[in-house]
Protein backbone atom coordinates (compact mmCIF):
# COMPACT_ATOMS: atom_id res chain seq x y z
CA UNK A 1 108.11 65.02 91.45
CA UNK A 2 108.25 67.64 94.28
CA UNK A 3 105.40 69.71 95.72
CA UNK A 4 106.38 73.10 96.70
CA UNK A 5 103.63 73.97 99.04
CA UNK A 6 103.28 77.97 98.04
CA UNK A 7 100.88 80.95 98.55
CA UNK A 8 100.91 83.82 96.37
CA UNK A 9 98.49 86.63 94.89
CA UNK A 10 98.24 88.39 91.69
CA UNK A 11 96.85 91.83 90.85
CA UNK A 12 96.24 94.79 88.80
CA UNK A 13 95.62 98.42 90.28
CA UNK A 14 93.86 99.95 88.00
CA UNK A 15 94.02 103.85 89.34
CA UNK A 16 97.79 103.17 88.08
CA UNK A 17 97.77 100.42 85.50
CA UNK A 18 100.98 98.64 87.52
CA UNK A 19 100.75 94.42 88.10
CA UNK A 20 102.52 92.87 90.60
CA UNK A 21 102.83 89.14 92.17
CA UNK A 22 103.89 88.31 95.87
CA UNK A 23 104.79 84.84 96.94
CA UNK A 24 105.97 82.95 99.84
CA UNK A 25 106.76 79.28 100.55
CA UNK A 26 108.93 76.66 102.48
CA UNK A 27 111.64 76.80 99.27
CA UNK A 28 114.58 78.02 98.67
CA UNK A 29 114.27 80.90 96.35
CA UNK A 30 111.04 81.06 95.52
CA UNK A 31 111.43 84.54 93.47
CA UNK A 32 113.05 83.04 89.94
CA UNK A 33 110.22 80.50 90.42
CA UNK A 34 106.89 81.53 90.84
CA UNK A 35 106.11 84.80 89.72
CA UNK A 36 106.60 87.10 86.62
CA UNK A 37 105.37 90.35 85.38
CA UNK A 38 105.16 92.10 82.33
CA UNK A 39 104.40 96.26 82.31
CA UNK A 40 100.98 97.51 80.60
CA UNK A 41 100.49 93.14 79.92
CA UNK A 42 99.86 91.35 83.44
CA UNK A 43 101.15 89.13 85.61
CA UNK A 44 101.31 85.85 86.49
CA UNK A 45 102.08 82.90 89.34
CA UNK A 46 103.18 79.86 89.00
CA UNK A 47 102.72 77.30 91.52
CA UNK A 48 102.61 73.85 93.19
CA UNK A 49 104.68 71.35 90.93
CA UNK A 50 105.58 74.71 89.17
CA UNK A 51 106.38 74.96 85.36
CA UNK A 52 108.41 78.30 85.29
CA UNK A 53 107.25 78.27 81.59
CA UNK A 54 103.90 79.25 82.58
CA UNK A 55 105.10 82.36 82.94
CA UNK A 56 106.26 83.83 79.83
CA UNK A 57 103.87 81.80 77.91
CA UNK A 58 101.25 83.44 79.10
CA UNK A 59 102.70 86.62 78.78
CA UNK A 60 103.47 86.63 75.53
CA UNK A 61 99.97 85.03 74.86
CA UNK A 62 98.43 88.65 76.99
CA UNK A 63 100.52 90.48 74.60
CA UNK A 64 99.41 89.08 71.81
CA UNK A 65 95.53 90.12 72.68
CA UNK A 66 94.63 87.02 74.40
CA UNK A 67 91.93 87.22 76.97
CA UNK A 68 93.76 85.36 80.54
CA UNK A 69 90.80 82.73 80.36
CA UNK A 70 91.56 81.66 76.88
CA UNK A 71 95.60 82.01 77.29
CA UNK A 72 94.92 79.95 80.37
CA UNK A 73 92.66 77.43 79.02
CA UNK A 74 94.66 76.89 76.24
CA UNK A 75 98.35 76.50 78.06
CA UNK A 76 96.53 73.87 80.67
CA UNK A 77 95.18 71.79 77.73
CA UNK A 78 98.66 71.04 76.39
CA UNK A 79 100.04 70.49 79.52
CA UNK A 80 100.31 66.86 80.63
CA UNK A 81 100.63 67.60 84.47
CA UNK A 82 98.26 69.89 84.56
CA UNK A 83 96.55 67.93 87.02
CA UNK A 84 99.55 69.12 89.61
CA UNK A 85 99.56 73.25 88.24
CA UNK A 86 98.71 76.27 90.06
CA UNK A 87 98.45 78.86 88.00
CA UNK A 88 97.16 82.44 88.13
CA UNK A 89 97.10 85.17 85.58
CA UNK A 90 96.17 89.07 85.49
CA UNK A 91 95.99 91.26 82.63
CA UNK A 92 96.39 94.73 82.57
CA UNK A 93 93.15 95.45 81.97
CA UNK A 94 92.38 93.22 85.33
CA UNK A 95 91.22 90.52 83.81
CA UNK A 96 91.96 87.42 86.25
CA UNK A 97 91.44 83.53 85.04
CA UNK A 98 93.19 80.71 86.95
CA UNK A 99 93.53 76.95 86.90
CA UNK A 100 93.94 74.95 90.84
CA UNK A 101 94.04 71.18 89.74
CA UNK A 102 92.47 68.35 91.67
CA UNK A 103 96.14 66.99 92.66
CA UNK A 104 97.41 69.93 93.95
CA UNK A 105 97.76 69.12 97.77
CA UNK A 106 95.17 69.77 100.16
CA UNK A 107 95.22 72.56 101.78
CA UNK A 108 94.38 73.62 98.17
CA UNK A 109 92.10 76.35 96.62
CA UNK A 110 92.06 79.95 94.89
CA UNK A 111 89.89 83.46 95.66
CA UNK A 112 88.83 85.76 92.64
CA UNK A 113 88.44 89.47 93.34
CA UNK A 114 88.11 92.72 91.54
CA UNK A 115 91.37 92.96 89.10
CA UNK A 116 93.20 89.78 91.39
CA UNK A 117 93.44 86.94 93.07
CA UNK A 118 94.77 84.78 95.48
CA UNK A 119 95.88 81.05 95.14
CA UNK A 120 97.82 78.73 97.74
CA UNK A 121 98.37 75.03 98.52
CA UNK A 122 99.89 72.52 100.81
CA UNK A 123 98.86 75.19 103.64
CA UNK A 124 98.02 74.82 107.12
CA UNK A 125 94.11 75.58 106.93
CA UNK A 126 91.74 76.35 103.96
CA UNK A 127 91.19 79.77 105.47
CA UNK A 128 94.67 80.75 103.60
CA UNK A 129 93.53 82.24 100.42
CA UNK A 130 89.97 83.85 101.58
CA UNK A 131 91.95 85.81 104.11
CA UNK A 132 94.56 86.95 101.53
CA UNK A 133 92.12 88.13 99.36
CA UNK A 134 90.15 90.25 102.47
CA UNK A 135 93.29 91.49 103.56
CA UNK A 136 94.25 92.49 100.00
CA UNK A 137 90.73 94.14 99.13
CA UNK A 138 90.89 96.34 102.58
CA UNK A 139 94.47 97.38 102.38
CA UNK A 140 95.49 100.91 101.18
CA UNK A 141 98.51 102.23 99.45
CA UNK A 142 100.90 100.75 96.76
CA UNK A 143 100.16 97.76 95.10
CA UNK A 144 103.27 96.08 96.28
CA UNK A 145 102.21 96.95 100.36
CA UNK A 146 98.52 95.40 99.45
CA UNK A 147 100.21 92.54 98.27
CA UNK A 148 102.47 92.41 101.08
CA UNK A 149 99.45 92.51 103.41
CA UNK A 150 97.96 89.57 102.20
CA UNK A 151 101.22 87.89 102.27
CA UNK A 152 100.94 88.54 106.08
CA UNK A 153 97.22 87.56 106.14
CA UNK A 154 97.80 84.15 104.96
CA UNK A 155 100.74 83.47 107.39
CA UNK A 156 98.03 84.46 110.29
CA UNK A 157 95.97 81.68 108.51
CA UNK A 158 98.67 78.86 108.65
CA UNK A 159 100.52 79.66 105.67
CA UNK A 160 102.52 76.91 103.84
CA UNK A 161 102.28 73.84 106.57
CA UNK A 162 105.80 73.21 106.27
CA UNK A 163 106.61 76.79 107.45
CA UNK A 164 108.14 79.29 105.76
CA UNK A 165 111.47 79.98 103.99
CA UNK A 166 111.65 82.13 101.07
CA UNK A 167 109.35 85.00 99.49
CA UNK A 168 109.10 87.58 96.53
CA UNK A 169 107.36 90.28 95.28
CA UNK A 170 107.74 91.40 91.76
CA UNK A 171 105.77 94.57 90.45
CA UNK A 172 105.86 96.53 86.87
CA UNK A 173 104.80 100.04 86.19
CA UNK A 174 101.79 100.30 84.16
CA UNK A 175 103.77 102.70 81.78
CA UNK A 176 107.11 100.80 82.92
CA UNK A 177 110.30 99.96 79.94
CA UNK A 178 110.30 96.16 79.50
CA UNK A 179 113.55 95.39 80.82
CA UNK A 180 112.51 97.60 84.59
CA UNK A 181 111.00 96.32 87.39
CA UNK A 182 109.38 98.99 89.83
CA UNK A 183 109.44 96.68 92.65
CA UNK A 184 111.77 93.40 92.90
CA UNK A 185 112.48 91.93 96.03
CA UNK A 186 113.21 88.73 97.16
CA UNK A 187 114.36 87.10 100.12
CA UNK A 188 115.83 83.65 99.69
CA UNK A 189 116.43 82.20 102.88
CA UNK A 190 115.27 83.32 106.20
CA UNK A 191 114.08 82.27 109.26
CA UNK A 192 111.48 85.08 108.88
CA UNK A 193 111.09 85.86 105.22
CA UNK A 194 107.92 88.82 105.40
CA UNK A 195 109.63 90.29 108.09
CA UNK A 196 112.46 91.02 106.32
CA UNK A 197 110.62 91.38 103.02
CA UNK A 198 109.14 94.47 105.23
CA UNK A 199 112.36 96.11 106.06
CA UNK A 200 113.56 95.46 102.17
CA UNK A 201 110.30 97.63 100.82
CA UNK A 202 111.03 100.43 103.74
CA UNK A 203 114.67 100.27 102.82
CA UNK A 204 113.57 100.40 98.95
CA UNK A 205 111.53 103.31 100.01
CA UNK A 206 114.73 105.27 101.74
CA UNK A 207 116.55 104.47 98.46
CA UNK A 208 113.89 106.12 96.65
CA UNK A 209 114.03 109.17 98.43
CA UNK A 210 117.16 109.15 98.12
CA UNK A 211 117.54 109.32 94.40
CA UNK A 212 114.67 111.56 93.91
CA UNK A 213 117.28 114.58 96.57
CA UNK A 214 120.20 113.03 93.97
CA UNK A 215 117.98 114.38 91.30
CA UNK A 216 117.06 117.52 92.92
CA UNK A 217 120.74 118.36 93.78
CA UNK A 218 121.86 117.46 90.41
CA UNK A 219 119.27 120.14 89.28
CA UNK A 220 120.33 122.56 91.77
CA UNK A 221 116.98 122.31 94.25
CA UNK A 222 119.55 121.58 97.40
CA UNK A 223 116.68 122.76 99.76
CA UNK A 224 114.37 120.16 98.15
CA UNK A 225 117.10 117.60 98.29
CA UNK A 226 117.93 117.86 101.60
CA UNK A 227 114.43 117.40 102.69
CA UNK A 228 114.18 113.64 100.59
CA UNK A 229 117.48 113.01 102.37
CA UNK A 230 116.07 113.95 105.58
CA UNK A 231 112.82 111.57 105.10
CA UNK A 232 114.91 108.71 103.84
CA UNK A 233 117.00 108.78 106.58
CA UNK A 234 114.16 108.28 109.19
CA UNK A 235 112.83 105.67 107.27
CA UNK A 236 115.87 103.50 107.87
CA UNK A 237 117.96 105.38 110.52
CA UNK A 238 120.94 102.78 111.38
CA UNK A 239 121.55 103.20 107.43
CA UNK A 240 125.10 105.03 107.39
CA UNK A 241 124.66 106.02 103.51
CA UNK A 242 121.35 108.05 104.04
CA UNK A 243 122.97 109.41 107.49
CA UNK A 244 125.85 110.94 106.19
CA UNK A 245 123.93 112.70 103.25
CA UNK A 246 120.97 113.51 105.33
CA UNK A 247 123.91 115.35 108.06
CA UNK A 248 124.96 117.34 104.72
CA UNK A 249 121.00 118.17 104.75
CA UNK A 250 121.30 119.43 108.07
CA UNK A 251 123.63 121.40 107.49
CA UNK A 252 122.37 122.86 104.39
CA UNK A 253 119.74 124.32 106.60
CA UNK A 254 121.52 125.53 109.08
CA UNK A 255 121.30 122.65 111.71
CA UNK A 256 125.18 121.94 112.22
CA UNK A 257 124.59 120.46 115.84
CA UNK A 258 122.29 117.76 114.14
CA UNK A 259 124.59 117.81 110.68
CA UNK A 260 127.60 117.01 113.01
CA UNK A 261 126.39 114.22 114.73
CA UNK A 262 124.90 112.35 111.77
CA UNK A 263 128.38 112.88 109.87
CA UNK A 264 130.47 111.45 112.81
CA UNK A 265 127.79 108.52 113.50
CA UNK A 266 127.87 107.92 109.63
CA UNK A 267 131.83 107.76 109.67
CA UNK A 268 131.88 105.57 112.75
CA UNK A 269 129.77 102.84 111.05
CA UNK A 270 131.76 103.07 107.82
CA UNK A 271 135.53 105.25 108.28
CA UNK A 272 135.19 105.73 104.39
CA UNK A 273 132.87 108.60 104.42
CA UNK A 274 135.73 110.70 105.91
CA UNK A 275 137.45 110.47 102.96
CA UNK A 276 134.90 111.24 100.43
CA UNK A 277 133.46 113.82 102.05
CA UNK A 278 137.06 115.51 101.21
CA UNK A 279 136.28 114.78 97.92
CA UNK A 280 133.10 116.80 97.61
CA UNK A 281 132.70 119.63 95.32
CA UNK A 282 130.36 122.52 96.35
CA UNK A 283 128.46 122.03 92.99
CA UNK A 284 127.70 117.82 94.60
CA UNK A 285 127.05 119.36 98.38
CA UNK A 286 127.19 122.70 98.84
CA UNK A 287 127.23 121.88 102.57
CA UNK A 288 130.14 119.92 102.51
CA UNK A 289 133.25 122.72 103.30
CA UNK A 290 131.05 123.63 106.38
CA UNK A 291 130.90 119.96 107.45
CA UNK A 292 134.46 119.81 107.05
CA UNK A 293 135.04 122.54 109.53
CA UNK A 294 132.91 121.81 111.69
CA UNK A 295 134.30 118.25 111.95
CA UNK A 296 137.94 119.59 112.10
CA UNK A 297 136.91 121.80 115.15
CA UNK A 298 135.17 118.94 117.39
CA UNK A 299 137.74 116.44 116.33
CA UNK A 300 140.20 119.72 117.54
């Protein structure tokens, strides 16, 4: 039997309907473990001597019109090591029931809130979970950067006593397809896990931009497009994708000084943009002949 001392929160925002779970612990991997997620159903975490099953049991259970307390209830009666479980469960509706038995190792306990809650054991103090669920109540934005803020609230705490190793988040659109995640990142082994779970969400954030000026272009709005390309490259500047298409931007406006120099830093990091961007078709990047000849003449 292994403990896998692990703090995580669950939650429902109900101005959007979307669920999500964040977890961290001294494990490796901790993402196929603990949590799961279902859009416009809930979410749950599994911890401590986890049983993955917990997971789409309850679920399916939520789907089926379950309240969490009964699903809950019901799940923990059949299961002979309950005694060890973890377990936390949100509905869509924000619903929260959860189940911290009396062998899971101390530092051991939970925190109910409005539409969430926050569960953890093995940690370093007891003031783990009340200060994830403060820091989750007081944070603004997303769901997945309120989760991520108690994530970093409970590592002020102590976090897992062990240290820390691997962490996840996992959210669902409230109006999300079953088979899409809005938000999946994990990071399985690292010497700082939050820290780079950080850069992964501002990263994920660039990529969004990204598509959304892919969509735009596609539609014809290259003004509009160049302007997501533009943002996404300042959220995650030493990325040489988003620089060279944020240089095209540039230049789509006018800016060839600026469109230059993000071209040639882009095609210094990675030679292969060179080539495509001979490949371009004014109907992909209308910017992209200019770029060429403006490249041509410092190159000279």
């Amino acid at each position: 039997m292994i403990r896998r001392g692990t703090y995580s929160i669950v939650a429902c925002d109900p101005e959007t309907g979307a669920v999500g779970v964040a977890v961290q612990s001294h494990w490796f991997a901790v993402g196929p473990l603990v949590p799961w997620v279902r859009p416009g159903v809930g979410a749950v975490a599994t911890q401590s001597i986890v049983e993955p099953g917990y997971g789409p049991a309850l679920l399916d259970r939520l789907e089926a019109g379950e309240a969490p307390q009964d699903a809950l209830d019901a799940l923990v009666a059949e299961d002979a090591q309950a005694h060890y479980r973890q377990v936390a469960v949100v509905d869509a509706r924000g619903r929260v029931a959860v189940h911290t038995g009396a062998g899971c190792m101390a530092h051991a306990g939970h925190d109910l809130g409005a539409g969430f809650c926050a569960q953890a054991n093995m940690m370093g103090s007891p003031q783990v979970w009340p200060a994830m669920a403060q820091a989750f109540e007081r944070a603004s934005g997303p769901l997945e950067r309120r989760l991520a803020a108690a994530m970093h609230a409970a590592e002020a705490q102590g976090g897992d006593v062990r240290g820390k190793q691997s962490c996840a988040i996992l959210v669902s659109a409230g109006d999300g397809k079953p088979w899409y995640e809005a938000v999946d990142l994990r990071v399985d082994d690292h010497p700082e896990p939050l820290a780079e779970l950080d850069r992964l969400m501002d990263l994920r954030d660039a990529y969004a931009l990204a598509s959304e000026g892919d969509d735009l272009a596609g539609a014809g709005e290259h003004e509009a497009a160049g302007d997501r390309y533009e943002r996404a490259s300042r959220l995650a500047p030493e990325n040489h994708e988003l620089l060279f298409w944020a240089g095209l931007a540039a230049a789509q406006t006018g800016d060839m000084p600026t469109a230059v120099e993000r071209v040639q830093r882009a095609i210094a990091m990675q030679p292969g943009w060179r080539e495509l961007l001979d490949r371009l078709e004014a109907d992909i990047a209308p910017s992209a002949a200019v770029v060429r000849d403006a490249l041509a003449a410092a190159e000279g």
